[in-house]
N, C-alpha and C. Protein backbone atom coordinates (compact mmCIF):
# COMPACT_ATOMS: atom_id res chain seq x y z
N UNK A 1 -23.40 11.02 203.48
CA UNK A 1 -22.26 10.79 202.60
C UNK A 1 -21.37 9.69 203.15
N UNK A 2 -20.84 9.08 204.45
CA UNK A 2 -20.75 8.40 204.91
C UNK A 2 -20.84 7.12 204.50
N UNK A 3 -22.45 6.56 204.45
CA UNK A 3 -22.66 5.67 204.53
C UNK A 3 -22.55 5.31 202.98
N UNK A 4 -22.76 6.14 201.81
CA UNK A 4 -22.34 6.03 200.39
C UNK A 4 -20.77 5.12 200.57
N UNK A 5 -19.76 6.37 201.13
CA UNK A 5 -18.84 5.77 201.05
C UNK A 5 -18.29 4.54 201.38
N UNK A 6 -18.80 4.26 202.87
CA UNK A 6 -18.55 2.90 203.12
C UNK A 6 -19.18 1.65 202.22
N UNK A 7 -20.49 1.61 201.79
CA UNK A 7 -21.15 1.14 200.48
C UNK A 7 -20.09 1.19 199.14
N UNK A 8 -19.73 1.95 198.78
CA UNK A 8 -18.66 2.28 197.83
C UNK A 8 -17.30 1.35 198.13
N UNK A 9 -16.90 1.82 199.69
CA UNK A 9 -15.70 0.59 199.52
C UNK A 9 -15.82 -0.36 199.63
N UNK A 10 -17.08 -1.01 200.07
CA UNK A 10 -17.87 -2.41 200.44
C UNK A 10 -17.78 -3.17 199.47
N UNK A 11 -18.09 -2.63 198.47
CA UNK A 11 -18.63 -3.04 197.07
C UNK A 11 -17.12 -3.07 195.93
N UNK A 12 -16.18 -3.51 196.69
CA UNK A 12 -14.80 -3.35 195.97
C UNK A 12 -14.50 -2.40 195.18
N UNK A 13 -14.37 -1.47 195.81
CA UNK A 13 -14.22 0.11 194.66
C UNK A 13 -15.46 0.10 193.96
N UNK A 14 -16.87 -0.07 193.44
CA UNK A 14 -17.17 -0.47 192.29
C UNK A 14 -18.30 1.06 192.37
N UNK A 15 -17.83 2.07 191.16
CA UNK A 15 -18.69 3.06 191.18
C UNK A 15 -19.99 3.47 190.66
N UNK A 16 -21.07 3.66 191.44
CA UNK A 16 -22.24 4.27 190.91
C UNK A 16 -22.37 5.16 189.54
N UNK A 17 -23.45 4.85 188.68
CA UNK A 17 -23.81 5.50 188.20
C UNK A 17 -23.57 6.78 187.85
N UNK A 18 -22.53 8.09 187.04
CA UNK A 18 -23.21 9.09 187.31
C UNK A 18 -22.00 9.65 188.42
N UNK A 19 -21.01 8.90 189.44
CA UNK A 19 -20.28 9.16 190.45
C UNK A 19 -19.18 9.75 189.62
N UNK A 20 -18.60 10.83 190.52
CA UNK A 20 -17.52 11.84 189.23
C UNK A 20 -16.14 11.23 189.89
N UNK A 21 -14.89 11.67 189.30
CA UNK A 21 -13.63 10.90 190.22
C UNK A 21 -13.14 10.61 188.74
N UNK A 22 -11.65 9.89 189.07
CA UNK A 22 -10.92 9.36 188.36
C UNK A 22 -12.29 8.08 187.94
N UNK A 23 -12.20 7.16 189.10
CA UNK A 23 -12.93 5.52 188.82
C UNK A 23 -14.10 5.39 188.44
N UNK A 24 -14.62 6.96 188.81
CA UNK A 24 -16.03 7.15 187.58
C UNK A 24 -15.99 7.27 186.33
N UNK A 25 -14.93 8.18 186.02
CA UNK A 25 -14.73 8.44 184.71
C UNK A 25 -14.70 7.18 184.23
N UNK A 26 -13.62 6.32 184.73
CA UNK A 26 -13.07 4.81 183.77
C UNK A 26 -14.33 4.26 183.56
N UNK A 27 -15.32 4.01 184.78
CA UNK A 27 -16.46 3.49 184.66
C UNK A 27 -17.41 3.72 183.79
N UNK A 28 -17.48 5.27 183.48
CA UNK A 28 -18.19 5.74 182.22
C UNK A 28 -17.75 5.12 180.64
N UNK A 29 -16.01 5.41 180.92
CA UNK A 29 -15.93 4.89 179.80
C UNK A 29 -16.30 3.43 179.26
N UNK A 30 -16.06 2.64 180.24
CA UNK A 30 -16.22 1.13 180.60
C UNK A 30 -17.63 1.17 179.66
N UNK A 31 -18.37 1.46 180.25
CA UNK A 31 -20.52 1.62 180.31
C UNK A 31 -20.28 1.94 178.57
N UNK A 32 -19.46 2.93 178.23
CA UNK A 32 -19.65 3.68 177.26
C UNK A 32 -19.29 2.29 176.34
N UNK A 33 -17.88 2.35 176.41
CA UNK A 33 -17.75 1.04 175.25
C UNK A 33 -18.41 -0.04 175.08
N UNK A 34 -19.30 -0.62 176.38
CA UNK A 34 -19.90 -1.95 176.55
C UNK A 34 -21.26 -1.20 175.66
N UNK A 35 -21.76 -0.37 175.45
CA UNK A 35 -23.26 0.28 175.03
C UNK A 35 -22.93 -0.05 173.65
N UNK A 36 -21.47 0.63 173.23
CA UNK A 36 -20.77 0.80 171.50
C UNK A 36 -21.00 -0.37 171.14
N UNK A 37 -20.42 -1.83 171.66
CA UNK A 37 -20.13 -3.44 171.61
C UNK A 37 -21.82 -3.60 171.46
N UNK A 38 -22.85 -3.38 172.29
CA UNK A 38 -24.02 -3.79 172.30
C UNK A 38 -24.89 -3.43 170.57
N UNK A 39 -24.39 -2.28 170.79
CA UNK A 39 -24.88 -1.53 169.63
C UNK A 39 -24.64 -2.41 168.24
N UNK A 40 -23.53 -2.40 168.16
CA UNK A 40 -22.56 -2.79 166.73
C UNK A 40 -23.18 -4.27 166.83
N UNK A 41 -23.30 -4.72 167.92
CA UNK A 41 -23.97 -6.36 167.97
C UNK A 41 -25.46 -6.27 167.29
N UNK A 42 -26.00 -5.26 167.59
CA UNK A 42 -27.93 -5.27 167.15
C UNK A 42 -27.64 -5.17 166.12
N UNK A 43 -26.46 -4.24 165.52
CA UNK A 43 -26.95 -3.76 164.25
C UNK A 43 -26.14 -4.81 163.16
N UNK A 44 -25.58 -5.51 164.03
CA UNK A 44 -25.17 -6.67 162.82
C UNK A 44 -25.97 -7.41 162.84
N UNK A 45 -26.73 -7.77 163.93
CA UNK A 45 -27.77 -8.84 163.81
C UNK A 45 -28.94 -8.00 163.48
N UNK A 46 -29.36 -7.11 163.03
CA UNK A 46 -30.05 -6.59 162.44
C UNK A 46 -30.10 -6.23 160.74
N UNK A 47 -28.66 -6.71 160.27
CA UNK A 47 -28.33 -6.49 158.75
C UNK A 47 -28.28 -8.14 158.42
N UNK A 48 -27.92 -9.49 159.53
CA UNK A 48 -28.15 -10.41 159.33
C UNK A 48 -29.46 -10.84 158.99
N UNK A 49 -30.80 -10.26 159.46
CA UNK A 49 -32.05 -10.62 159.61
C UNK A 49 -32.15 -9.73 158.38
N UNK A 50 -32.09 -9.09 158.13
CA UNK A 50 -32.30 -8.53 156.73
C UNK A 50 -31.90 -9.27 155.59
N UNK A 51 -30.63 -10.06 155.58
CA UNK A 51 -30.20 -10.78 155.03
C UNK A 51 -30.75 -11.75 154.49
N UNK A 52 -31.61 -12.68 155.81
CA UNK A 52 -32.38 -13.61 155.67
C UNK A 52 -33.93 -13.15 155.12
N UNK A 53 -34.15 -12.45 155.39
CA UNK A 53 -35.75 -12.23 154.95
C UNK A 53 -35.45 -11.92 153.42
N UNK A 54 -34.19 -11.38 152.97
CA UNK A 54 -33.94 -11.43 151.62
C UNK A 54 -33.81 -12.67 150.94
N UNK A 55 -33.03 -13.22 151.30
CA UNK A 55 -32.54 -14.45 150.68
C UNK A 55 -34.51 -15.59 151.13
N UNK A 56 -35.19 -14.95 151.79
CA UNK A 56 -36.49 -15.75 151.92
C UNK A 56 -36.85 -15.09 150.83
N UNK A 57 -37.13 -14.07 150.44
CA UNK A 57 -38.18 -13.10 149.70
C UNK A 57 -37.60 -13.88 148.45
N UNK A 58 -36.64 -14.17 147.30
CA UNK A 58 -35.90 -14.34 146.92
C UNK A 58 -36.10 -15.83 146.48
N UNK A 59 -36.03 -16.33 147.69
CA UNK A 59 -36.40 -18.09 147.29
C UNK A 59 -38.20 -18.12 147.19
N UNK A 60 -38.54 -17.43 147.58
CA UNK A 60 -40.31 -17.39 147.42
C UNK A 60 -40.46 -17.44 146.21
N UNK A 61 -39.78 -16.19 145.88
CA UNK A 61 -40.58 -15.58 143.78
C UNK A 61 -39.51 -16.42 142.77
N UNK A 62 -38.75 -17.39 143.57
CA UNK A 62 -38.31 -18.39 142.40
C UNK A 62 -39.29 -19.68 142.77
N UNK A 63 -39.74 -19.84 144.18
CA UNK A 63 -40.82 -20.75 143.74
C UNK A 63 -41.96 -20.35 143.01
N UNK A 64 -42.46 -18.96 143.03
CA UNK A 64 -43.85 -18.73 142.74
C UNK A 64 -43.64 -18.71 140.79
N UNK A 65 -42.07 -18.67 140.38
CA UNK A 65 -41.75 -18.47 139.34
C UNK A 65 -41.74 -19.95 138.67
N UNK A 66 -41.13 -20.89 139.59
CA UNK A 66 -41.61 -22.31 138.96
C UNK A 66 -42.83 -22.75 138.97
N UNK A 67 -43.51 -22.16 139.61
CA UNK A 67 -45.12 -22.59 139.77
C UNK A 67 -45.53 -21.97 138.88
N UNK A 68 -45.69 -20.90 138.44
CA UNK A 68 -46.34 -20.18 136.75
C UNK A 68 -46.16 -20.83 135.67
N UNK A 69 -44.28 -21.35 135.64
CA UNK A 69 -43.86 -21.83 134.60
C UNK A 69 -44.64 -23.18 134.26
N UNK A 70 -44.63 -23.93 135.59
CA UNK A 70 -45.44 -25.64 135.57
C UNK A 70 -46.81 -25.29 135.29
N UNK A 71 -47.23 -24.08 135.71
CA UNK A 71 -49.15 -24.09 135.47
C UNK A 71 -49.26 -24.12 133.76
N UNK A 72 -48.31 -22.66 133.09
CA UNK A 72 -48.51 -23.02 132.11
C UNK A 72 -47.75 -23.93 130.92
N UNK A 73 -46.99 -25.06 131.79
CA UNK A 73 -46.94 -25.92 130.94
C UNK A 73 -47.65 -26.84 130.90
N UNK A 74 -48.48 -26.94 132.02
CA UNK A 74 -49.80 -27.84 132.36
C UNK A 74 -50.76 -27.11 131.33
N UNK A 75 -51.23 -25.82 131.31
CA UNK A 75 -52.26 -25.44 130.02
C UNK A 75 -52.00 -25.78 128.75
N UNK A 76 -50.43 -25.10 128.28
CA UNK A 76 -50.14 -25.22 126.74
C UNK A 76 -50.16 -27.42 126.32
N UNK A 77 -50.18 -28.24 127.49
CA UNK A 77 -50.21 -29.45 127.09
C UNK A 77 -51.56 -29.55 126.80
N UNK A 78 -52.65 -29.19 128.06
CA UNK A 78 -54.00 -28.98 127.79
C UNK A 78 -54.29 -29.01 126.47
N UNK A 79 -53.72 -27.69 125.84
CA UNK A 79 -54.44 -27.06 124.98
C UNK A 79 -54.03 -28.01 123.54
N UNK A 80 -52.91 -28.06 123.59
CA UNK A 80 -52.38 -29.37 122.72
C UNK A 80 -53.30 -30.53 122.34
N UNK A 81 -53.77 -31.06 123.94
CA UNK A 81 -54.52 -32.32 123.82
C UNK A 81 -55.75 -31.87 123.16
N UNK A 82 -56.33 -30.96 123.59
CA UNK A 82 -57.77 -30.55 122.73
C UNK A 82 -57.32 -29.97 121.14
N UNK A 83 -56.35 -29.86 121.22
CA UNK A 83 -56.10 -29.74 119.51
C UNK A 83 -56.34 -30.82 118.69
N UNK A 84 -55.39 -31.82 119.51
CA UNK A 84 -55.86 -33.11 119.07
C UNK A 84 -56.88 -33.83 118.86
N UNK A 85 -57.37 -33.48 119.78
CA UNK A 85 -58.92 -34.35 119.96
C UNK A 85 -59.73 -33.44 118.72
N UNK A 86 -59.71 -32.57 118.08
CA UNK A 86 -60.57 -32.00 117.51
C UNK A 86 -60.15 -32.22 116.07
N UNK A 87 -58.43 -32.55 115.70
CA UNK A 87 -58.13 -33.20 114.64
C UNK A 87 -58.72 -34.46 114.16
């Protein structure tokens, strides 16, 4: 126990893991709020990336929607021209 302690004051007050006391407690709380901050960070950047794969999904099926529209205005001209040709 000793040598903890001297380690302990070595280390500018700075408490272990798990160590009970007033400066543990703070430390827990410390750990605790920095975990909350970490958290709230993933999960915003986790509703951001959602965001984006939406706004991708989104711009896809308006291209795949101009591409149907151009195919079949490429057929109905087609079909036009062979109307013609057969007039």
């Amino acid at each position: 126990m000793g040598e903890k302690e001297e380690a302990w004051i070595g280390k500018d007050m700075k408490v272990w893991k798990g160590q009970t006391g007033e400066m543990g407690e703070e430390r827990d709380e410390e750990e605790e709020e920095e975990e909350e901050e970490e958290e709230e960070e993933e999960k915003e950047n986790e509703e951001e990336e959602e965001e984006e794969n939406e706004e991708e999904n989104e711009e896809e099926e308006e291209e795949e929607e101009e591409e149907k529209e151009e195919e079949e205005e490429e057929e109905e001209k087609k079909k036009e021209k062979e109307n013609e040709k057969e007039n």
